[in-house]
N, C-alpha and C. Protein backbone atom coordinates (compact mmCIF):
# COMPACT_ATOMS: atom_id res chain seq x y z
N UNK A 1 18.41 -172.87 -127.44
CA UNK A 1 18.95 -173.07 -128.77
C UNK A 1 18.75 -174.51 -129.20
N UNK A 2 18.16 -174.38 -130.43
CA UNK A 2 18.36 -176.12 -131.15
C UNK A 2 19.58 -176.72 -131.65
N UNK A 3 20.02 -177.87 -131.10
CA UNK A 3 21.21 -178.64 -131.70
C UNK A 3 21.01 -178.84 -132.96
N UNK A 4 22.30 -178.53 -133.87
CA UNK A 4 22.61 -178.35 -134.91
C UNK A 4 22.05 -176.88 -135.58
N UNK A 5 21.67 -176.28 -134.88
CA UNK A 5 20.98 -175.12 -135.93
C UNK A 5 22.33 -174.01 -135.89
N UNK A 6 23.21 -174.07 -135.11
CA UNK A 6 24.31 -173.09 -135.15
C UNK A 6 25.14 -173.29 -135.82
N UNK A 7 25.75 -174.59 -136.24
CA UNK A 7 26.55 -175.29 -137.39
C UNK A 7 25.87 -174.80 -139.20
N UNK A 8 24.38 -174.54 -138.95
CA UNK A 8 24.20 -173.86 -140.40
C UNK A 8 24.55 -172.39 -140.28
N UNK A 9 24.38 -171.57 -139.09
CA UNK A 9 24.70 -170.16 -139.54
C UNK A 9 25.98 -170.04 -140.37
N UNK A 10 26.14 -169.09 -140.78
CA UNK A 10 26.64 -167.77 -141.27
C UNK A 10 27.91 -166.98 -140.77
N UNK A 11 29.11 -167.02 -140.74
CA UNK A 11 29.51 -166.87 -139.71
C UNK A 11 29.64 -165.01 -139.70
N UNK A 12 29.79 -164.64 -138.44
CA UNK A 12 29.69 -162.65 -138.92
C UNK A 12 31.25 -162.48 -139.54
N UNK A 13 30.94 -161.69 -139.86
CA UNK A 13 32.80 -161.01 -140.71
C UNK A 13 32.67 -159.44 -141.01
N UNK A 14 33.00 -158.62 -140.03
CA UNK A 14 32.99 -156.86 -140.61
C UNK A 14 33.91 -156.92 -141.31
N UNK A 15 35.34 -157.39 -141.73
CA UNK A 15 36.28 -157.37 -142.62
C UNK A 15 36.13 -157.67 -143.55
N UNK A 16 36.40 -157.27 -144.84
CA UNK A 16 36.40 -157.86 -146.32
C UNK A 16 37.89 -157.60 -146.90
N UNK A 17 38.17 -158.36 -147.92
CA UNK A 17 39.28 -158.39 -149.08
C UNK A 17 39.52 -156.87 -148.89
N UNK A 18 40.73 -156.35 -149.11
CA UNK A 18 40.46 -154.86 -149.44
C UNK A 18 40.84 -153.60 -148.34
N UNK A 19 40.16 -154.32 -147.50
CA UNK A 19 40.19 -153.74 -146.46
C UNK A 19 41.66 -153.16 -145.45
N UNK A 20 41.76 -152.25 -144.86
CA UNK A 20 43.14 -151.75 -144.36
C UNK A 20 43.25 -151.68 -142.55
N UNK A 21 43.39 -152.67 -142.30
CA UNK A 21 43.61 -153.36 -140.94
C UNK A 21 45.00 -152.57 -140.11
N UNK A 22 45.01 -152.67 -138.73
CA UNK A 22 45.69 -152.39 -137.91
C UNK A 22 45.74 -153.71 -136.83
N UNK A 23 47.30 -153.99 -136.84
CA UNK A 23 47.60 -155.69 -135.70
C UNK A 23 47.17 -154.61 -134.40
N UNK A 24 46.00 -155.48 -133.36
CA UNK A 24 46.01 -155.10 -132.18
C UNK A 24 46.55 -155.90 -131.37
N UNK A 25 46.99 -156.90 -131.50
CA UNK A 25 47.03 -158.41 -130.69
C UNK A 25 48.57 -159.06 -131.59
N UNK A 26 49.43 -159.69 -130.75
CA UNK A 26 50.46 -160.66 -131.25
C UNK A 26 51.54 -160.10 -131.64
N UNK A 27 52.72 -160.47 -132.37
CA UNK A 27 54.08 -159.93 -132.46
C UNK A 27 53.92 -159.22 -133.47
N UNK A 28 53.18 -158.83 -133.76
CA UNK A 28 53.20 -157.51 -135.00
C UNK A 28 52.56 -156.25 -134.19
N UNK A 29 51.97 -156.48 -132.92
CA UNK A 29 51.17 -155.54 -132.38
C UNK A 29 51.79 -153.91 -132.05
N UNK A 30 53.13 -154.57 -131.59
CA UNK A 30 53.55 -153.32 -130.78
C UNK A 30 54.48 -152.17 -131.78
N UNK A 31 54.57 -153.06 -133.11
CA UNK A 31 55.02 -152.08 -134.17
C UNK A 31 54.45 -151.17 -134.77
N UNK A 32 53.03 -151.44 -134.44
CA UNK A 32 51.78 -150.87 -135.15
C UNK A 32 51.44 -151.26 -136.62
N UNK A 33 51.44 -152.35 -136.94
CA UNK A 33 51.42 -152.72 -138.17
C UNK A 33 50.76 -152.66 -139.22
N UNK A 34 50.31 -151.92 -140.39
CA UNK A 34 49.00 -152.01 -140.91
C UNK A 34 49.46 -152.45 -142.11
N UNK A 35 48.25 -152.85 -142.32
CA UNK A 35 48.39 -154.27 -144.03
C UNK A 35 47.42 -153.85 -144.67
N UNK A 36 46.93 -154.64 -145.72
CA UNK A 36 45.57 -154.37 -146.90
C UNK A 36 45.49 -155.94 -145.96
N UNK A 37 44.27 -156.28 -146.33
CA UNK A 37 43.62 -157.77 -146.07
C UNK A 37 43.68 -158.43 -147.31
N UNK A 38 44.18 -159.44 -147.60
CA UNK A 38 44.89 -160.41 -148.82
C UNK A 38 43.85 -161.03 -149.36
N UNK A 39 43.28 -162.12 -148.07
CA UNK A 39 42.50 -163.61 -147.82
C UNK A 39 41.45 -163.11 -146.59
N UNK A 40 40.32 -163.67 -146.69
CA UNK A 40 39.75 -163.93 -145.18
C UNK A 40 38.66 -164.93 -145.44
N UNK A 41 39.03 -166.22 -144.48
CA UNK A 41 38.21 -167.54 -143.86
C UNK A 41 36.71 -167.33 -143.12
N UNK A 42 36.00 -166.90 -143.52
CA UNK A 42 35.18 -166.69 -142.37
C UNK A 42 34.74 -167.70 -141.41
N UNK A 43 34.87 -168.70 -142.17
CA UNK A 43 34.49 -170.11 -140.91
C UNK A 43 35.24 -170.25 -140.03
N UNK A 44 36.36 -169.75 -140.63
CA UNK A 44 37.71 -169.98 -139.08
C UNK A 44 37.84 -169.10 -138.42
N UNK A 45 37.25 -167.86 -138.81
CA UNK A 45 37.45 -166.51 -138.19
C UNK A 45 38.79 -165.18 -138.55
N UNK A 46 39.58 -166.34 -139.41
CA UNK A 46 41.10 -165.75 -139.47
C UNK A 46 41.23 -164.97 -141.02
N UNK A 47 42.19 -164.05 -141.13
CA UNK A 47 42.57 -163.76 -142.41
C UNK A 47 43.81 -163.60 -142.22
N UNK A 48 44.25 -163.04 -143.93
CA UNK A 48 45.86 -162.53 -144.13
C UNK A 48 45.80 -161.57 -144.53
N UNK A 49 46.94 -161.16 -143.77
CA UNK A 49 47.41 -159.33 -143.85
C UNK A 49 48.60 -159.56 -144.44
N UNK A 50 48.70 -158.52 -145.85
CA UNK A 50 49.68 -158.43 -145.77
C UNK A 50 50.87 -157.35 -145.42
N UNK A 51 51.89 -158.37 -145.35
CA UNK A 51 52.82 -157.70 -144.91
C UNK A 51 52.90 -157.70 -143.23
N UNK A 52 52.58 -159.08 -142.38
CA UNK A 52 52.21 -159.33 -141.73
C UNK A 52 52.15 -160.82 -140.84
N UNK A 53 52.59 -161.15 -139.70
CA UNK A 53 52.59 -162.38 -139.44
C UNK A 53 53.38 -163.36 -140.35
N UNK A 54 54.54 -163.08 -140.67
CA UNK A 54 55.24 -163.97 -141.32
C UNK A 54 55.87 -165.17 -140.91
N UNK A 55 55.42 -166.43 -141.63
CA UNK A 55 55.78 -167.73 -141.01
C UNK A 55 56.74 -168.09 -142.39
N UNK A 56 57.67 -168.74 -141.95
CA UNK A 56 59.02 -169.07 -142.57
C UNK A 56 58.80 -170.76 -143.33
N UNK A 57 59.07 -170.90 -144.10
CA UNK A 57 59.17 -172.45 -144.76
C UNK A 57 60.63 -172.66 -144.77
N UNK A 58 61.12 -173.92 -144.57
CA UNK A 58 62.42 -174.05 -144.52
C UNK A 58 62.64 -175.39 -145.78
N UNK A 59 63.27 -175.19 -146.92
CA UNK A 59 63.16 -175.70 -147.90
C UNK A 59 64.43 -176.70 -148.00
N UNK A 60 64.28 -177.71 -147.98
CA UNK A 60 65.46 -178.89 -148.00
C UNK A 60 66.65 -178.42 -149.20
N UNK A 61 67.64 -179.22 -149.38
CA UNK A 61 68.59 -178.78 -150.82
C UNK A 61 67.98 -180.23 -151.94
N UNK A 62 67.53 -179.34 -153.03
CA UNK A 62 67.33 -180.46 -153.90
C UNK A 62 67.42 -179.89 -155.15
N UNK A 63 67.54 -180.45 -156.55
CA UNK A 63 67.85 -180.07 -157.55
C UNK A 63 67.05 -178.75 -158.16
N UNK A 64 65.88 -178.60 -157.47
CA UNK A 64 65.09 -177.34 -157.85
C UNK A 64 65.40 -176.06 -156.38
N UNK A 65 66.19 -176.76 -156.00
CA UNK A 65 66.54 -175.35 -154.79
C UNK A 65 67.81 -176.06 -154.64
N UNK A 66 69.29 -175.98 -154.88
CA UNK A 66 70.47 -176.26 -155.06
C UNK A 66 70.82 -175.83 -153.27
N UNK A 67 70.30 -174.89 -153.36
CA UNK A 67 71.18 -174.11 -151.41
C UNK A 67 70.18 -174.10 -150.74
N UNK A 68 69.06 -174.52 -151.07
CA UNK A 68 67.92 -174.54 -149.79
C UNK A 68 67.71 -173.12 -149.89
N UNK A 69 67.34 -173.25 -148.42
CA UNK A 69 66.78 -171.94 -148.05
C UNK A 69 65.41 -171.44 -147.06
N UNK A 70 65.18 -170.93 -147.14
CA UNK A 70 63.48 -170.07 -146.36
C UNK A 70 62.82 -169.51 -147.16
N UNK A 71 61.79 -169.89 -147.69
CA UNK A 71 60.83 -168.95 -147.87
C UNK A 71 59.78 -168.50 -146.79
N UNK A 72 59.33 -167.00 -147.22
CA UNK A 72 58.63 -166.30 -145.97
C UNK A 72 57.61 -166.12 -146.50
N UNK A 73 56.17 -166.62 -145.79
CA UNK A 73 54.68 -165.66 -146.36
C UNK A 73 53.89 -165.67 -145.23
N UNK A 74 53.13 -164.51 -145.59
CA UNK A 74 51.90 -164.68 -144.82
C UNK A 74 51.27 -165.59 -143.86
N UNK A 75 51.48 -165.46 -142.75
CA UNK A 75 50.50 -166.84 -142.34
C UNK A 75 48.81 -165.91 -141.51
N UNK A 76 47.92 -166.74 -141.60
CA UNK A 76 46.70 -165.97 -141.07
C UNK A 76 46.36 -165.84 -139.59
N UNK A 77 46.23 -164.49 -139.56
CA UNK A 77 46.05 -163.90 -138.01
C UNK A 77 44.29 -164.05 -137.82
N UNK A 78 43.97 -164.30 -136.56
CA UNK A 78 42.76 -164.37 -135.93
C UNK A 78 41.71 -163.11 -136.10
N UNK A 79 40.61 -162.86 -136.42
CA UNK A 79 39.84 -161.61 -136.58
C UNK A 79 40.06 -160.55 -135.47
N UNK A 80 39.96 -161.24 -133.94
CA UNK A 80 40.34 -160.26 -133.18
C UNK A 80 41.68 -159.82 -132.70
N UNK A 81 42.29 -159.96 -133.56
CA UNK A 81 43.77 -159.31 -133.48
C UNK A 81 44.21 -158.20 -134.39
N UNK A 82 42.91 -157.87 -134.88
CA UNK A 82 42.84 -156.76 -135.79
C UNK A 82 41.91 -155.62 -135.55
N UNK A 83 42.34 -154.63 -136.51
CA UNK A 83 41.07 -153.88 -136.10
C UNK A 83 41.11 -152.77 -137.05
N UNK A 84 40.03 -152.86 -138.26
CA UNK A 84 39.24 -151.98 -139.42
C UNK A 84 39.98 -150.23 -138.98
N UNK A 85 40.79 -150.06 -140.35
CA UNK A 85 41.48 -148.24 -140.18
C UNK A 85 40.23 -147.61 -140.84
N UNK A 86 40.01 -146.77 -140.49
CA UNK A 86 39.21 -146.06 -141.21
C UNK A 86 39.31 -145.12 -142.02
N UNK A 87 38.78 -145.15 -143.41
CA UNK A 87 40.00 -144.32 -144.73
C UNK A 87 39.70 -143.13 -144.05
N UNK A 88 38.57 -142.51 -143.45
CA UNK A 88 37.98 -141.03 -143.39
C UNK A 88 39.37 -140.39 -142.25
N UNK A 89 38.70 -140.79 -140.90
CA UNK A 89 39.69 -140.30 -139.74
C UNK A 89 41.12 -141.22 -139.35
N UNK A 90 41.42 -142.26 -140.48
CA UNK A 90 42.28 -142.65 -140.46
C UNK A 90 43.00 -143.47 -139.01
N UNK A 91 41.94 -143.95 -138.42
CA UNK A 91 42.38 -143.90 -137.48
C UNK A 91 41.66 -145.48 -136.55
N UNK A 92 41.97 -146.49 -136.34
CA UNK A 92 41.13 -147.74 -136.10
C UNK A 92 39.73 -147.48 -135.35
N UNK A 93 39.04 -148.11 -135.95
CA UNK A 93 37.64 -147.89 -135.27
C UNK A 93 36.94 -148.87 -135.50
N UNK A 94 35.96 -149.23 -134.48
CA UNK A 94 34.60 -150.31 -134.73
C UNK A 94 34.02 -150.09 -135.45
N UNK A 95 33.31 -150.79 -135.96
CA UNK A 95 32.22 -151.00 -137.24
C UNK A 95 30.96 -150.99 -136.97
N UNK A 96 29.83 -149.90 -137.08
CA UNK A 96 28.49 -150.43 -137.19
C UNK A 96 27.65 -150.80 -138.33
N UNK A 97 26.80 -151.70 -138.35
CA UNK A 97 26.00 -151.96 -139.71
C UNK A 97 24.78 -151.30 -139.62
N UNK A 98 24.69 -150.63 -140.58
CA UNK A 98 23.12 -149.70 -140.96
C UNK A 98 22.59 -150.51 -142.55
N UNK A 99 21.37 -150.60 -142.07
CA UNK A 99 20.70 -151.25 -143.50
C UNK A 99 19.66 -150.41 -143.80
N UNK A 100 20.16 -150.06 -145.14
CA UNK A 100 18.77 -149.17 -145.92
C UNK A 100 17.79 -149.28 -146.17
N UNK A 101 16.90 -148.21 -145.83
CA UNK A 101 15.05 -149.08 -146.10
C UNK A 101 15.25 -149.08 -147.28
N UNK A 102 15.32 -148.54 -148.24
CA UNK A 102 14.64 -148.41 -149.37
C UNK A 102 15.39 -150.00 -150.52
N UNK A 103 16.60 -149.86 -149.84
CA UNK A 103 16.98 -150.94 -151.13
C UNK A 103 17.60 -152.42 -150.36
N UNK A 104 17.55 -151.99 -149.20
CA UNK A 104 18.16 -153.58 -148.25
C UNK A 104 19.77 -153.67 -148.01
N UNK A 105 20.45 -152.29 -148.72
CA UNK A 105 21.89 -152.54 -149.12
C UNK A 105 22.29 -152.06 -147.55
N UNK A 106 23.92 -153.28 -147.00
CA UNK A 106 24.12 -152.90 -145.67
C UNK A 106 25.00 -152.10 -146.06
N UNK A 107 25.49 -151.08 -144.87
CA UNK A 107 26.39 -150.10 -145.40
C UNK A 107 27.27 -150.19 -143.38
N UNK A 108 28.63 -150.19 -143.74
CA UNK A 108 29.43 -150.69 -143.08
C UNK A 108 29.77 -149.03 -142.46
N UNK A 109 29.79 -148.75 -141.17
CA UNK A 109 29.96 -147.30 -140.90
C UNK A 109 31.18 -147.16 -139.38
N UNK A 110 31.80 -145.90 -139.87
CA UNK A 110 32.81 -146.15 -138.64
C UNK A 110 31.88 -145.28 -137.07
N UNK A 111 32.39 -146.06 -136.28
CA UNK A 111 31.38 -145.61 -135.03
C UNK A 111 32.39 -144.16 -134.03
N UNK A 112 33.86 -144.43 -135.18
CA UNK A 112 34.43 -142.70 -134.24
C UNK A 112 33.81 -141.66 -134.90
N UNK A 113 33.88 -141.65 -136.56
CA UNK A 113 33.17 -140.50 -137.36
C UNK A 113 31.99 -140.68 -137.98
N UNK A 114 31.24 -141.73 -137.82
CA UNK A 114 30.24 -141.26 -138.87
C UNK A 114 29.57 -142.04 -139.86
N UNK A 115 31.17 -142.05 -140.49
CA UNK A 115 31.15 -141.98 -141.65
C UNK A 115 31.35 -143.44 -142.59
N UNK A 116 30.99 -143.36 -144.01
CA UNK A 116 30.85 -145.30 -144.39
C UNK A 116 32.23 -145.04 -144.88
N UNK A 117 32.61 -146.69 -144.72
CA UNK A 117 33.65 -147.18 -145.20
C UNK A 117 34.06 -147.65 -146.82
């Protein structure tokens, strides 16, 4: 490999916006958690689920918050702590990519049924 040529790739991402995730990994795991995908970083690898991984802000008392308080949002979970539901069999599955001869378009396919996403 040539130095510096990996710093220009691309980084991979089977997840997009939209998308309906299952936590495999971390304190949302064992609830079975599933979210829509909010946000996703691809350089960092991470996105946000929501309804998911909630990190707390703890807000001082000041004239625009009189009692303080917590606010709660989203914070972003790692790519492999997830894992793509599949609308068809409903059910988490890996992703394969098939690219069409005729027009170049990739088409994102689940590898339990079949079938595109």
């Amino acid at each position: 490999m040539v130095p510096g040529k990996a710093k220009n790739r691309k980084p991979k991402c089977h997840i997009r916006r939209g998308d309906v995730v299952r936590m495999i990994a971390g304190k949302d795991a064992l609830a079975g958690k599933e979210g829509k995908v909010l946000r996703v970083f691809p350089s960092e690898g991470r996105l946000i689920v929501e309804g998911a991984n909630y990190a707390y802000k703890h807000l001082r008392k000041s004239q625009d918050h009189p009692r303080g308080g917590r606010i709660e949002k989203e914070a972003p979970v790692h790519m492999s702590n997830v894992m793509l539901v599949c609308p068809s069999c409903e059910r988490p599955a890996r992703v394969r990519i098939k690219r069409d001869e005729e027009t170049g378009k990739v088409e994102r396919i689940c590898k339990r049924c079949d079938k595109p996403f």
